[in-house]
PDB file of N, CA and C in Angstrom:
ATOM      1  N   UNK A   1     -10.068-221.852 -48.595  1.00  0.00           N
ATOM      2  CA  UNK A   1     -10.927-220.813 -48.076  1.00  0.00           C
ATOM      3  C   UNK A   1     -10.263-220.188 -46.849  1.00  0.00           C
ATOM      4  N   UNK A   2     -10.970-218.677 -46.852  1.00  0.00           N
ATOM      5  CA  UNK A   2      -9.791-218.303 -45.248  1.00  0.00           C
ATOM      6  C   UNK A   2     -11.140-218.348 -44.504  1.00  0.00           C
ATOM      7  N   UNK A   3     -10.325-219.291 -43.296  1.00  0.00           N
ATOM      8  CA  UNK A   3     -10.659-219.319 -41.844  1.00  0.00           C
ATOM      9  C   UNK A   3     -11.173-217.573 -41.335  1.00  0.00           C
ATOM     10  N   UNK A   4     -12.035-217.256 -39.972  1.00  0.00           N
ATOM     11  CA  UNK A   4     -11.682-216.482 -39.409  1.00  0.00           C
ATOM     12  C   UNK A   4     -10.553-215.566 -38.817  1.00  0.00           C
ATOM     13  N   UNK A   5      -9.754-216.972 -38.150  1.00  0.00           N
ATOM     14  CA  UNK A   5      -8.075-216.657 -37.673  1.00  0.00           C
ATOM     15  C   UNK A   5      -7.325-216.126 -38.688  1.00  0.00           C
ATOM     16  N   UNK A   6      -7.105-216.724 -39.833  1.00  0.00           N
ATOM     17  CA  UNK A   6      -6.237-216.280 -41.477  1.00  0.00           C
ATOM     18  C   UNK A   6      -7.273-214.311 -41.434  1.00  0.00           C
ATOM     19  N   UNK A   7      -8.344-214.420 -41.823  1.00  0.00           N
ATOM     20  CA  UNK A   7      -8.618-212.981 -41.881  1.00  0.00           C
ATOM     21  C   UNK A   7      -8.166-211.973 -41.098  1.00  0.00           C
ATOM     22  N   UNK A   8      -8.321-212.375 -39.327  1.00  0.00           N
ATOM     23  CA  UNK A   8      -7.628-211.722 -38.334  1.00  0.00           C
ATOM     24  C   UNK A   8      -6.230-211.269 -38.558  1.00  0.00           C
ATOM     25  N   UNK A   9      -5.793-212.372 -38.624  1.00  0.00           N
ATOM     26  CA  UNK A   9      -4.091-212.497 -38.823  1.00  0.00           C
ATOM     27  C   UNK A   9      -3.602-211.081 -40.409  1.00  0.00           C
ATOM     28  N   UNK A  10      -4.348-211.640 -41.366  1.00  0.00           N
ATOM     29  CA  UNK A  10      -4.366-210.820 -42.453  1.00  0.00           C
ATOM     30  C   UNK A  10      -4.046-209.377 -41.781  1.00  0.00           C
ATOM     31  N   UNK A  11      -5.456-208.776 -41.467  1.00  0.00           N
ATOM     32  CA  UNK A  11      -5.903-207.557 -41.345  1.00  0.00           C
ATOM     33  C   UNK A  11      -4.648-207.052 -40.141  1.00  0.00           C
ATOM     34  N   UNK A  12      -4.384-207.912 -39.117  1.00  0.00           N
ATOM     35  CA  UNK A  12      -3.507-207.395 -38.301  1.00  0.00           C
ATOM     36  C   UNK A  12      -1.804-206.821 -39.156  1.00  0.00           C
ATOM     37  N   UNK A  13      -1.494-207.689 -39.856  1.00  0.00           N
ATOM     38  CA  UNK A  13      -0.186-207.592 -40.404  1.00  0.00           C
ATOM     39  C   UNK A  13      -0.799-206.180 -41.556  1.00  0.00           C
ATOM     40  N   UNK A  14      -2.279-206.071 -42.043  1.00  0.00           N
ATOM     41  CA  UNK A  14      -1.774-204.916 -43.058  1.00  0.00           C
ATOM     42  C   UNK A  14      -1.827-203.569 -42.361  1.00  0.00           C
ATOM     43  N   UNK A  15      -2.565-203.855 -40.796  1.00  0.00           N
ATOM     44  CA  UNK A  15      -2.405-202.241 -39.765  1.00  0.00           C
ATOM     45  C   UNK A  15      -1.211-202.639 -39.637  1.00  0.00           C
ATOM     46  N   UNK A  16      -0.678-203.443 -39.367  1.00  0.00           N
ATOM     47  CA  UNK A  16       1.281-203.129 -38.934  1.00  0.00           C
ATOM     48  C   UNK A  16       1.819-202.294 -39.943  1.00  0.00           C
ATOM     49  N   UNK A  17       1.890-202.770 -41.180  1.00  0.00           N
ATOM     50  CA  UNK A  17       2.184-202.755 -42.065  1.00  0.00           C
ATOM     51  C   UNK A  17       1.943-201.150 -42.424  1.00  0.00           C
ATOM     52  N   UNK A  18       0.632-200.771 -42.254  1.00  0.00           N
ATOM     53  CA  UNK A  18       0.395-199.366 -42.659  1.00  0.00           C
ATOM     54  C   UNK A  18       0.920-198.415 -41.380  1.00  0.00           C
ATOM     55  N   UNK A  19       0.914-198.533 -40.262  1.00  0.00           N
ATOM     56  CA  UNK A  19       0.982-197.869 -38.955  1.00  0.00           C
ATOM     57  C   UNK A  19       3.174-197.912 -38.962  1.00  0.00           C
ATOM     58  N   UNK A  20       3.758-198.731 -39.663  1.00  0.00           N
ATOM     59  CA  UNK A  20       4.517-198.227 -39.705  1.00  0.00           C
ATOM     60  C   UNK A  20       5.414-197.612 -41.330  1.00  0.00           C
ATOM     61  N   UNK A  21       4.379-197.883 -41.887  1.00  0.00           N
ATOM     62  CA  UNK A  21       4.621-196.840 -43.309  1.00  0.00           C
ATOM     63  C   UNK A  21       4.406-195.243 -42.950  1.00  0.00           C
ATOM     64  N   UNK A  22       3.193-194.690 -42.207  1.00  0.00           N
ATOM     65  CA  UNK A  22       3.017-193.770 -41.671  1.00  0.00           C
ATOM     66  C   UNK A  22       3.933-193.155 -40.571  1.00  0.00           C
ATOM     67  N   UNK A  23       4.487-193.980 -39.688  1.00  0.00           N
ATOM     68  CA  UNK A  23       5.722-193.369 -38.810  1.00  0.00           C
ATOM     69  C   UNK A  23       6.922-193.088 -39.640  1.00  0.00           C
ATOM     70  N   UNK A  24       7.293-193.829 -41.082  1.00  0.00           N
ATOM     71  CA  UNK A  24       8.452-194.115 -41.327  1.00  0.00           C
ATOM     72  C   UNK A  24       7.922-192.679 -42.476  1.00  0.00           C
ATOM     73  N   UNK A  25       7.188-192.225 -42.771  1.00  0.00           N
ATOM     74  CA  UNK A  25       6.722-190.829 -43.612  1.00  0.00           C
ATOM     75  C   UNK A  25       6.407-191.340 -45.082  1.00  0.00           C
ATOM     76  N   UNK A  26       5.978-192.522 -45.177  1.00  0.00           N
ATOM     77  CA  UNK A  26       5.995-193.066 -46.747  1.00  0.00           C
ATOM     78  C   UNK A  26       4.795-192.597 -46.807  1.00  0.00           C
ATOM     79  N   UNK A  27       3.698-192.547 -45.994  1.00  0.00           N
ATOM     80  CA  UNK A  27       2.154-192.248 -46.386  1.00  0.00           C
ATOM     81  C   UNK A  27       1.436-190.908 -45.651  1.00  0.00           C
ATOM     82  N   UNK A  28       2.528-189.820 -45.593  1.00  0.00           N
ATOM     83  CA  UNK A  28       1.952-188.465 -44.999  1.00  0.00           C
ATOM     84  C   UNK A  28       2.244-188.427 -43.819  1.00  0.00           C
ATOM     85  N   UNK A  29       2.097-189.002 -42.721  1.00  0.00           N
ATOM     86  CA  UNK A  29       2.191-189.059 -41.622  1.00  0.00           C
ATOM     87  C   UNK A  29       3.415-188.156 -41.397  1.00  0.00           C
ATOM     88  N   UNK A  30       3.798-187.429 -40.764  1.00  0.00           N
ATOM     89  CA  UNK A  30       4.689-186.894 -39.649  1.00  0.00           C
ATOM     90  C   UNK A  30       5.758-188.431 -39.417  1.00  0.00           C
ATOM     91  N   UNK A  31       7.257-188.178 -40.091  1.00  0.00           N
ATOM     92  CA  UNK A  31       7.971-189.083 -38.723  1.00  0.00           C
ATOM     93  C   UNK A  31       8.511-188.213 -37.868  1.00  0.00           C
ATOM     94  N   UNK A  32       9.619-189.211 -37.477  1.00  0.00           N
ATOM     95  CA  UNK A  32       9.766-188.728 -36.267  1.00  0.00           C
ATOM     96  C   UNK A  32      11.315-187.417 -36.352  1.00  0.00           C
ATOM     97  N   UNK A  33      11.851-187.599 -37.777  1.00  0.00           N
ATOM     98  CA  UNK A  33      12.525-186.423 -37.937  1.00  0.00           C
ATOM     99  C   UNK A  33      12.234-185.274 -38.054  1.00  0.00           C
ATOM    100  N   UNK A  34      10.915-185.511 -38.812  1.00  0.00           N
ATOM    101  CA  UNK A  34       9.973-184.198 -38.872  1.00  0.00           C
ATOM    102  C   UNK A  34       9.768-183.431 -37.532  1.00  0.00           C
ATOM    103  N   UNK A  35       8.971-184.306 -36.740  1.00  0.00           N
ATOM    104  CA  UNK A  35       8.687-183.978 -35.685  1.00  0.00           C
ATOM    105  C   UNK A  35      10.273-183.520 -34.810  1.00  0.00           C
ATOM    106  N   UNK A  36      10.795-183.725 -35.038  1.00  0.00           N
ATOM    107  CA  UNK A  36      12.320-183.731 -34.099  1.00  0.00           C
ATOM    108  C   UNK A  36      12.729-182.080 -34.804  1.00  0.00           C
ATOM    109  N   UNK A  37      12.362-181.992 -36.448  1.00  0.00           N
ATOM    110  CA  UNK A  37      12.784-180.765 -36.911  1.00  0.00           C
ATOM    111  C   UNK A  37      11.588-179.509 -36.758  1.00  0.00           C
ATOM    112  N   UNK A  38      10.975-180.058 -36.402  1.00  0.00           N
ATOM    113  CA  UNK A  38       9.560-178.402 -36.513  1.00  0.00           C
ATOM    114  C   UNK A  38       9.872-178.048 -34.754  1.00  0.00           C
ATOM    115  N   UNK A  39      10.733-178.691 -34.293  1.00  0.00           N
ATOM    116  CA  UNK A  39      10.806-177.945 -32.653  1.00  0.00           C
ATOM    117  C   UNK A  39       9.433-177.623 -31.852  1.00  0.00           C
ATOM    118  N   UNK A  40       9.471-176.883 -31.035  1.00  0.00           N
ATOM    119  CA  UNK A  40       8.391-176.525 -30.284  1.00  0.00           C
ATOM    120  C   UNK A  40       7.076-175.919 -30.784  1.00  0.00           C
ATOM    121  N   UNK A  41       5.871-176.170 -30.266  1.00  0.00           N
ATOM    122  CA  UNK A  41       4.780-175.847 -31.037  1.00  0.00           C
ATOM    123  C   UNK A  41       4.220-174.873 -30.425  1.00  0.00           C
ATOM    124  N   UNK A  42       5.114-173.821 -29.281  1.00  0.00           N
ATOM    125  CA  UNK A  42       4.874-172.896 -28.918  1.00  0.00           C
ATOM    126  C   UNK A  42       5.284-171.473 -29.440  1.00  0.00           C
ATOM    127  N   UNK A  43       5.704-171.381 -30.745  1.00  0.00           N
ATOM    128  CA  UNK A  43       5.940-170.259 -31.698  1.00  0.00           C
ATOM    129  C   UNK A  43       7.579-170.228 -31.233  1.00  0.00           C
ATOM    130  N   UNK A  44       7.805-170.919 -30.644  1.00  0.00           N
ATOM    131  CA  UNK A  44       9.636-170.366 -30.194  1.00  0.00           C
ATOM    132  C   UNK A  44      10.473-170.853 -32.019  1.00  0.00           C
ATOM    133  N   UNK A  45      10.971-170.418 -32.043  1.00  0.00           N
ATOM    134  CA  UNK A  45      12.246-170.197 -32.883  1.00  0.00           C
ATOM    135  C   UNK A  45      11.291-169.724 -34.737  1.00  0.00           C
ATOM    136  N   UNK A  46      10.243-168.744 -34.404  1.00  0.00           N
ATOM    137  CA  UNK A  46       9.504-168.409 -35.138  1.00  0.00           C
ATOM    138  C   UNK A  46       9.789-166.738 -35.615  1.00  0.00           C
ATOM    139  N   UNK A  47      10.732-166.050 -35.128  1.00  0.00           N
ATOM    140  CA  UNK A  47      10.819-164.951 -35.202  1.00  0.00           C
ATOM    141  C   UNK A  47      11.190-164.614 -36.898  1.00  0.00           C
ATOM    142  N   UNK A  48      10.979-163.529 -36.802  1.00  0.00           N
ATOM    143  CA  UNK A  48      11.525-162.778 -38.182  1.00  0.00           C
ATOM    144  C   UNK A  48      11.961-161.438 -38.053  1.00  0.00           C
ATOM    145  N   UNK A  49      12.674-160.688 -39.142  1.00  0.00           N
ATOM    146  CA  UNK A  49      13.406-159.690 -39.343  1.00  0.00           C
ATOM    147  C   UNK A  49      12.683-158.958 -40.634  1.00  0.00           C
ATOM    148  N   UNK A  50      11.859-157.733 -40.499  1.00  0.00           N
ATOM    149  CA  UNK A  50      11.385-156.609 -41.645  1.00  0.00           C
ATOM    150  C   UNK A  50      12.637-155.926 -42.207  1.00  0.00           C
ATOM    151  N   UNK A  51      12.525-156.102 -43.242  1.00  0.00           N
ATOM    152  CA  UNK A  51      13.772-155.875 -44.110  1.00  0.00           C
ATOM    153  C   UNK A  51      12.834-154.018 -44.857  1.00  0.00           C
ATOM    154  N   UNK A  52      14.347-153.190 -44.929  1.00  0.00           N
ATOM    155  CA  UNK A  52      14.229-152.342 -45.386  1.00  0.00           C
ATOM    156  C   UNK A  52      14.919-151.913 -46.225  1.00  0.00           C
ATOM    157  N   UNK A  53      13.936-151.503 -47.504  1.00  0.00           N
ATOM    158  CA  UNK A  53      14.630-150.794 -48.716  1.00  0.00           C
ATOM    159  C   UNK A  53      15.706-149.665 -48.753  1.00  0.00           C
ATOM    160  N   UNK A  54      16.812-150.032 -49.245  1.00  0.00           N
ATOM    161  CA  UNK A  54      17.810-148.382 -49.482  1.00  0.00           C
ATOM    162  C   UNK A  54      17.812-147.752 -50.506  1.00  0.00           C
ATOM    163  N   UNK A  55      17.286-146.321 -50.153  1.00  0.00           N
ATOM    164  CA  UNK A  55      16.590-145.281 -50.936  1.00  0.00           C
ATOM    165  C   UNK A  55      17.917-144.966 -52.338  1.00  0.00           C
ATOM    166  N   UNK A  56      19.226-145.302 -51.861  1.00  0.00           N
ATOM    167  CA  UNK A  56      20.138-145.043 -52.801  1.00  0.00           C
ATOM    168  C   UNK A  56      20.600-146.202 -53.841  1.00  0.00           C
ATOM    169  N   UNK A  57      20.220-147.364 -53.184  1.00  0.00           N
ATOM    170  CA  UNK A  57      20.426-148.269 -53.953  1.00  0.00           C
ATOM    171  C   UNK A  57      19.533-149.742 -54.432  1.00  0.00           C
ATOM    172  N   UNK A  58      18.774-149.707 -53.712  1.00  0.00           N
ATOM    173  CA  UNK A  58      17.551-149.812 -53.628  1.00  0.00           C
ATOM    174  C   UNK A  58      17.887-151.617 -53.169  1.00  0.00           C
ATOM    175  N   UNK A  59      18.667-152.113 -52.281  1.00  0.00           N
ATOM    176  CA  UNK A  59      18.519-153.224 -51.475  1.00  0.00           C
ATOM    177  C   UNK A  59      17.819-153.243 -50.718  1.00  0.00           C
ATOM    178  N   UNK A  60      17.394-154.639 -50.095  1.00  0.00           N
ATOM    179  CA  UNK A  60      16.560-154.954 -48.959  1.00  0.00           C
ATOM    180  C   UNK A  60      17.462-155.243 -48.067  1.00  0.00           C
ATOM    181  N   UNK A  61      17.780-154.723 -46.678  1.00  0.00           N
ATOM    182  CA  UNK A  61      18.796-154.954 -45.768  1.00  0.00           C
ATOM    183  C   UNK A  61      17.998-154.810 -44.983  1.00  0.00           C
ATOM    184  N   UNK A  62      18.433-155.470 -43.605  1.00  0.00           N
ATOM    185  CA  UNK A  62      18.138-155.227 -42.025  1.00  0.00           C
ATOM    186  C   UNK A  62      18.166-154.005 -41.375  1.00  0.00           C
ATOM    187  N   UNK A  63      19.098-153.419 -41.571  1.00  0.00           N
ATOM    188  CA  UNK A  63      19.289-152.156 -40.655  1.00  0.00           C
ATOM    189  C   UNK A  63      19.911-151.103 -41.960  1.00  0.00           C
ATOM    190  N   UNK A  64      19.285-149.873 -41.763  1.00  0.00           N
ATOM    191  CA  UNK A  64      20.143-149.367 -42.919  1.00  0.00           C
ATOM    192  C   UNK A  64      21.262-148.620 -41.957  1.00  0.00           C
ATOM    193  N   UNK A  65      21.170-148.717 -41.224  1.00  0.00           N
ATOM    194  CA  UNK A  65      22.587-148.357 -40.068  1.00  0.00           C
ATOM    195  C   UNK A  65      23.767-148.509 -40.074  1.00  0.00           C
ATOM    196  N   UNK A  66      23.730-150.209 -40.676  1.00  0.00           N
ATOM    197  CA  UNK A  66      25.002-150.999 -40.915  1.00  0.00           C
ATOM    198  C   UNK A  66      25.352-151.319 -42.983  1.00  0.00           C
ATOM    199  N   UNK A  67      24.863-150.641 -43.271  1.00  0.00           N
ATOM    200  CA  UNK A  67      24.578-150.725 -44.529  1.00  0.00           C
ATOM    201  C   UNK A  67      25.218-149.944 -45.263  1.00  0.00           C
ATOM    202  N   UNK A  68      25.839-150.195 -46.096  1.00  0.00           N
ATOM    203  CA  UNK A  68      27.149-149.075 -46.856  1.00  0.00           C
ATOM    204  C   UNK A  68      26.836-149.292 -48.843  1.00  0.00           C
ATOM    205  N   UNK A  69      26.113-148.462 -49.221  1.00  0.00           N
ATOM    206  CA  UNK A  69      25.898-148.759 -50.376  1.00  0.00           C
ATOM    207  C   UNK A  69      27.095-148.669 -51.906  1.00  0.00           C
ATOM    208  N   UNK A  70      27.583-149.464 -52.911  1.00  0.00           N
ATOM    209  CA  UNK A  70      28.349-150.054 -53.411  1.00  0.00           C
ATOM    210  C   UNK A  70      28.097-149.489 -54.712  1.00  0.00           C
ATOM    211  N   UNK A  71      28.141-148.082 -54.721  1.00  0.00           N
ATOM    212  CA  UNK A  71      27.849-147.779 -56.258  1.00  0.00           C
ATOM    213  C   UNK A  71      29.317-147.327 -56.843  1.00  0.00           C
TER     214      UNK A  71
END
């Protein structure tokens, strides 16, 4: 039969057990590469570039400034 202590003991080793399945990313959790790769949670390195169609050739480019069409 389990003791009190054996149940304690149990339950402690299966939060270890889960608390570092969750750091290590096996069960959803965020690790810590994740976290190391999404950078700052202040929108920094969030930018983007509106891409524009060329009327002659009909690519999506950045600037049609620098853009030399290849027909």
């Amino acid at each position: 039969m389990l003791s009190p202590i054996k149940l304690i003991l149990l339950l402690a080793v299966i939060g270890a057990v889960y608390f570092i399945a969750r750091k290590a990313g096996y069960l959803g959790g965020k690790s810590e590469k994740q976290n190391n790769l999404q950078g700052n949670k202040d929108g920094a390195g969030k930018e983007s570039t509106d891409l524009v169609k060329c009327q002659k050739c009909g690519t999506f480019v950045a600037s049609l400034e620098d853009h030399r069409c290849e027909h």
